[in-house]
C-alpha atoms as a PDB file:
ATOM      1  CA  UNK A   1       8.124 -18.756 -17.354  1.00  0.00           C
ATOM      2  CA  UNK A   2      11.163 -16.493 -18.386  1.00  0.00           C
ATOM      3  CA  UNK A   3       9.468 -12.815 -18.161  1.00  0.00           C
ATOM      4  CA  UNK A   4      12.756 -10.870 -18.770  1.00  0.00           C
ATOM      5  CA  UNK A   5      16.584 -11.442 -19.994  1.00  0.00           C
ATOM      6  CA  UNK A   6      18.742  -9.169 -19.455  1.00  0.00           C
ATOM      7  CA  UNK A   7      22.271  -8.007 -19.701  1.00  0.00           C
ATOM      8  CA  UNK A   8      24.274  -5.140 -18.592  1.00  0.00           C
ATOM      9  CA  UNK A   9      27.798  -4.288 -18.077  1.00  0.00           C
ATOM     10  CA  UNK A  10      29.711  -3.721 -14.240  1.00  0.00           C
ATOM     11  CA  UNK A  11      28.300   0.110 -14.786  1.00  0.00           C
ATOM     12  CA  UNK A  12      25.183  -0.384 -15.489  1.00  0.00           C
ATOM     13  CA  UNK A  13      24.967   0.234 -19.095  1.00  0.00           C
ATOM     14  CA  UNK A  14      22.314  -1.939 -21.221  1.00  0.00           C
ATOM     15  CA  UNK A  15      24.095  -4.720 -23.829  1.00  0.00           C
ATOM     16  CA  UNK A  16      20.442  -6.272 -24.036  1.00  0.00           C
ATOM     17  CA  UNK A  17      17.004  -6.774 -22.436  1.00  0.00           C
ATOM     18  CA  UNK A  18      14.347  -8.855 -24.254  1.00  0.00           C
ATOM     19  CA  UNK A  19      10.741  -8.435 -22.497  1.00  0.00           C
ATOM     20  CA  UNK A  20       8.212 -11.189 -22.253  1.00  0.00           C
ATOM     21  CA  UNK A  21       5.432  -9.873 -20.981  1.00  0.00           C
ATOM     22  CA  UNK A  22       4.256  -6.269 -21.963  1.00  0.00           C
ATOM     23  CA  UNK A  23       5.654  -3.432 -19.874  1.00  0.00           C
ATOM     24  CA  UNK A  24       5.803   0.413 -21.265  1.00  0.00           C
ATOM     25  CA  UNK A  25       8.839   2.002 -21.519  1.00  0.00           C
ATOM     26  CA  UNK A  26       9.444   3.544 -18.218  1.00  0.00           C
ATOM     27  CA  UNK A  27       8.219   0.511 -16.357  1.00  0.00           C
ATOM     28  CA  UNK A  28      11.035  -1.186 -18.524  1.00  0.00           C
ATOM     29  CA  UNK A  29      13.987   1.017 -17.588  1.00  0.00           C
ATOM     30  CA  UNK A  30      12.862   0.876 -13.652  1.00  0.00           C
ATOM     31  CA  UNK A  31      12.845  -2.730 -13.849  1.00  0.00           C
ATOM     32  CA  UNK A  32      17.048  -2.637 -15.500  1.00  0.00           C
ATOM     33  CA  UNK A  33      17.644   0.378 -12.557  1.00  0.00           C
ATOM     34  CA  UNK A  34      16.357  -1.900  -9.824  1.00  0.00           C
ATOM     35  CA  UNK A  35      17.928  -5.494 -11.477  1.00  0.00           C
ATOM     36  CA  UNK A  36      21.282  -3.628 -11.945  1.00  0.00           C
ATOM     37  CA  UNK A  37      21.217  -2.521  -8.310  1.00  0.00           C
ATOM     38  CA  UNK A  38      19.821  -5.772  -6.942  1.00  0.00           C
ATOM     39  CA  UNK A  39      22.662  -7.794  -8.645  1.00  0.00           C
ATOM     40  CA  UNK A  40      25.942  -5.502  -8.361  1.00  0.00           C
ATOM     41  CA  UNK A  41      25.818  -4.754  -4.579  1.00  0.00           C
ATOM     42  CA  UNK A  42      25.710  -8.726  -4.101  1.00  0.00           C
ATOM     43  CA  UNK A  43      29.092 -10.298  -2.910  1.00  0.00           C
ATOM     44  CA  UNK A  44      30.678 -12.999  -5.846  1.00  0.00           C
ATOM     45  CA  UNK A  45      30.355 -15.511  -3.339  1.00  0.00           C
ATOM     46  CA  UNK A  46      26.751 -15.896  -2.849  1.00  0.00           C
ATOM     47  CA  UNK A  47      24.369 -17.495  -4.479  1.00  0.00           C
ATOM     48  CA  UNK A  48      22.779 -16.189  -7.581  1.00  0.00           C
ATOM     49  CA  UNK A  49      19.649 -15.857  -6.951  1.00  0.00           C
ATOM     50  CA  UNK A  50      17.370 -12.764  -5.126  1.00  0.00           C
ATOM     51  CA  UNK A  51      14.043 -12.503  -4.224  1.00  0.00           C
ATOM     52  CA  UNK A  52      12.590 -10.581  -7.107  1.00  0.00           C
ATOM     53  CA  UNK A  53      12.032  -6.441  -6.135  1.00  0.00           C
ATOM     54  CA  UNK A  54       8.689  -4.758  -6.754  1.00  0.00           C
ATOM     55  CA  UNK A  55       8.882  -4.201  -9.933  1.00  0.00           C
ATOM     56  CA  UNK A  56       9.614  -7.403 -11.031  1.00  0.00           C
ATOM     57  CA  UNK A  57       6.821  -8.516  -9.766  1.00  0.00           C
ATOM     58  CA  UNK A  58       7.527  -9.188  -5.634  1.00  0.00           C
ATOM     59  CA  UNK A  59       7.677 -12.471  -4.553  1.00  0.00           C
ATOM     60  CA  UNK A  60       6.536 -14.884  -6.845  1.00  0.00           C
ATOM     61  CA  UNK A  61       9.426 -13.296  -9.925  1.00  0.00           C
ATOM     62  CA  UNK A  62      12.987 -13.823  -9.307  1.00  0.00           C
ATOM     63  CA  UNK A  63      15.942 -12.596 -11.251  1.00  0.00           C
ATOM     64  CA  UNK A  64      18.422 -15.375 -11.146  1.00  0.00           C
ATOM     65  CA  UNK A  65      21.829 -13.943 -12.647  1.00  0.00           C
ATOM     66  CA  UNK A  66      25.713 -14.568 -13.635  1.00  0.00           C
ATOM     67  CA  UNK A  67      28.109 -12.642 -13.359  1.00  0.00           C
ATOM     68  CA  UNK A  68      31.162 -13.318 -16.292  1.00  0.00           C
ATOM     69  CA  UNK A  69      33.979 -10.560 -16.767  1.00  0.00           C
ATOM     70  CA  UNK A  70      32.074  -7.329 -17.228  1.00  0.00           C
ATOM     71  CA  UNK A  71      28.815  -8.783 -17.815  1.00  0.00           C
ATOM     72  CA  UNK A  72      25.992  -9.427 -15.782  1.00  0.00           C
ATOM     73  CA  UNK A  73      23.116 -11.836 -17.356  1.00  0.00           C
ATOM     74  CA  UNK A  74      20.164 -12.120 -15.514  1.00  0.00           C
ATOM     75  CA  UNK A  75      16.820 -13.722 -16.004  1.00  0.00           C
ATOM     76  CA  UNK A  76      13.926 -12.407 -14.311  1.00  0.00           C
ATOM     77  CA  UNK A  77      11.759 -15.447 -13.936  1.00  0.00           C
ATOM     78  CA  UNK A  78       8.290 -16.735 -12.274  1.00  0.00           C
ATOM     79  CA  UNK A  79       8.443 -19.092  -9.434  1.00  0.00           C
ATOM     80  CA  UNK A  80       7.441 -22.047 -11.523  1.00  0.00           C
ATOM     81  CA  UNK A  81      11.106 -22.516 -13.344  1.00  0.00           C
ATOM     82  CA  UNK A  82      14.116 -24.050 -11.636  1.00  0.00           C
ATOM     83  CA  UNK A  83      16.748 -21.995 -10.565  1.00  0.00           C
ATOM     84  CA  UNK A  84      19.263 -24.270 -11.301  1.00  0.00           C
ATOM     85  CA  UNK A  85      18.188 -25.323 -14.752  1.00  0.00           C
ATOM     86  CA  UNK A  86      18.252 -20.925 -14.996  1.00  0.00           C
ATOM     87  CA  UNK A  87      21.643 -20.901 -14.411  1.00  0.00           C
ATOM     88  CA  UNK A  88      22.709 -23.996 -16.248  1.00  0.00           C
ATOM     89  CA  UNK A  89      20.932 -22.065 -19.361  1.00  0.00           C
ATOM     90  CA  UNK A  90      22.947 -19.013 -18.861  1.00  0.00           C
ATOM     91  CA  UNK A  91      26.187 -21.451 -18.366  1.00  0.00           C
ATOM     92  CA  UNK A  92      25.347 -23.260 -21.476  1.00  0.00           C
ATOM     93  CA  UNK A  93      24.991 -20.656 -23.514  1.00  0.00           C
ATOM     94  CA  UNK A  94      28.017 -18.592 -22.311  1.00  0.00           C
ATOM     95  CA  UNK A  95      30.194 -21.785 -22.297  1.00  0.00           C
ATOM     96  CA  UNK A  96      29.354 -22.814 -26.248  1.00  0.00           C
ATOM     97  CA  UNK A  97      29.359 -19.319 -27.381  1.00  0.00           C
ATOM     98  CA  UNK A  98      33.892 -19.353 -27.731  1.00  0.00           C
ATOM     99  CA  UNK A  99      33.523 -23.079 -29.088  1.00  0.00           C
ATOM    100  CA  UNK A 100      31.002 -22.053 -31.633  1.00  0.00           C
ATOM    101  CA  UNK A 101      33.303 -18.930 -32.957  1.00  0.00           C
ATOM    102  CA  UNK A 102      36.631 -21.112 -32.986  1.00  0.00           C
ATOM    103  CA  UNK A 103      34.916 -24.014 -35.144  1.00  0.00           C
ATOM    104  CA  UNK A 104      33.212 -21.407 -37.355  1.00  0.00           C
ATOM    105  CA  UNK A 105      36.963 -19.996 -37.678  1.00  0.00           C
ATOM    106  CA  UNK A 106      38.415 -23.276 -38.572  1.00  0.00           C
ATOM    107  CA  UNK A 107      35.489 -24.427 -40.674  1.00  0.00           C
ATOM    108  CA  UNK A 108      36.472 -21.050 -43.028  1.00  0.00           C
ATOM    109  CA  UNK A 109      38.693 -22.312 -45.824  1.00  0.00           C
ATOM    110  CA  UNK A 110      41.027 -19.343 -45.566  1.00  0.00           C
ATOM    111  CA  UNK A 111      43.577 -20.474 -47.761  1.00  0.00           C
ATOM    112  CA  UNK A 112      41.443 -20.324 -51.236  1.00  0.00           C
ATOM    113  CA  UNK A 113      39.734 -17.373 -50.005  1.00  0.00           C
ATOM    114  CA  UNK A 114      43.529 -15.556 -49.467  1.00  0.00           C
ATOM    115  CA  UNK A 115      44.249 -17.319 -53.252  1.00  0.00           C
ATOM    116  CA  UNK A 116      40.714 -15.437 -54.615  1.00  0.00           C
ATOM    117  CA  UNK A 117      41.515 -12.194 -53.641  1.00  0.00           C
ATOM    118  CA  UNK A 118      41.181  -9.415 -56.657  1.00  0.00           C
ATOM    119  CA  UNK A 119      40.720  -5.816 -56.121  1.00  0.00           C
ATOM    120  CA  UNK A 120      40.186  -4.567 -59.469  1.00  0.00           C
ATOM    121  CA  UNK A 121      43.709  -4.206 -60.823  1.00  0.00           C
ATOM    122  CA  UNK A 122      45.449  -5.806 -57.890  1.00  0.00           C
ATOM    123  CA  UNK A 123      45.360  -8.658 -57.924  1.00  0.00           C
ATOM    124  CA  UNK A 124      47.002 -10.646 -55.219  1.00  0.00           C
ATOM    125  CA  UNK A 125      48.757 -14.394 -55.613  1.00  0.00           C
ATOM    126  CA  UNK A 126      49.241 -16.477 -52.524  1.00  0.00           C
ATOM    127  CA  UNK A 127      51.222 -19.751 -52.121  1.00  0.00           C
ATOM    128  CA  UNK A 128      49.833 -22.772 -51.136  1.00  0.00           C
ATOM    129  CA  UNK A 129      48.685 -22.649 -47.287  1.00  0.00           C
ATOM    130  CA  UNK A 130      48.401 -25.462 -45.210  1.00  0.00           C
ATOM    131  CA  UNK A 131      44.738 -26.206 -43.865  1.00  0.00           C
ATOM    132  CA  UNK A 132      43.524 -25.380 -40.688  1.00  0.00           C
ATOM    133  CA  UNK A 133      41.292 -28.772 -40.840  1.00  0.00           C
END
């Protein structure tokens, strides 16, 4: 069972935590402190997983993490989920995300939205573009 996702930047600053089991507030911001420091004191050549900290929940939570550019994302999971099918998660989604955004680019008609452009008494005429199709 996923009990935490989270995702912080090489300094430590919060891009996103999502909590799956209730924890109050300062229980929450311990549990980023110790994650953070956990995960950015590891070399980049070991392996991605760590024996979860107190907080977490000791020995039978893990946080199994990635570390891309700036970001670290790390799921703090219970000892029933596979680590590998963790990280293939966090490689899946990372991986699509670019593919998505370029197709969603290319999918825009640009050319007859450029041709529709009117600003009130501006109004704007554009050639004929070629397609990005």
């Amino acid at each position: 069972m996923i009990k935490a996702i989270l995702i912080f930047n090489n300094h430590g600053k919060l891009r996103l935590s999502k909590f799956h089991q209730p924890y109050s507030e300062d229980t929450q911001q311990q549990i980023i402190r110790e994650t953070f420091h956990l995960v950015s004191k590891r070399d980049e050549n070991v392996y991605n997983l760590l024996e979860g900290g107190l907080l977490i929940g000791g020995s039978y939570n893990k946080p199994i993490y990635r570390h891309y550019a700036t970001l670290y994302f790390v799921f703090c999971v219970d000892s029933s989920e596979s680590e590998l099918g963790i990280l293939d998660l966090i490689q899946a989604g990372l991986a699509g995300a670019p593919a998505r955004a370029v197709s969603a680019v290319k999918n825009m008609n640009l050319p007859e939205i450029l041709r529709n452009i009117n600003n009130g008494n501006i109004s704007i005429k554009v050639p004929n573009l070629p397609s990005f199709k």
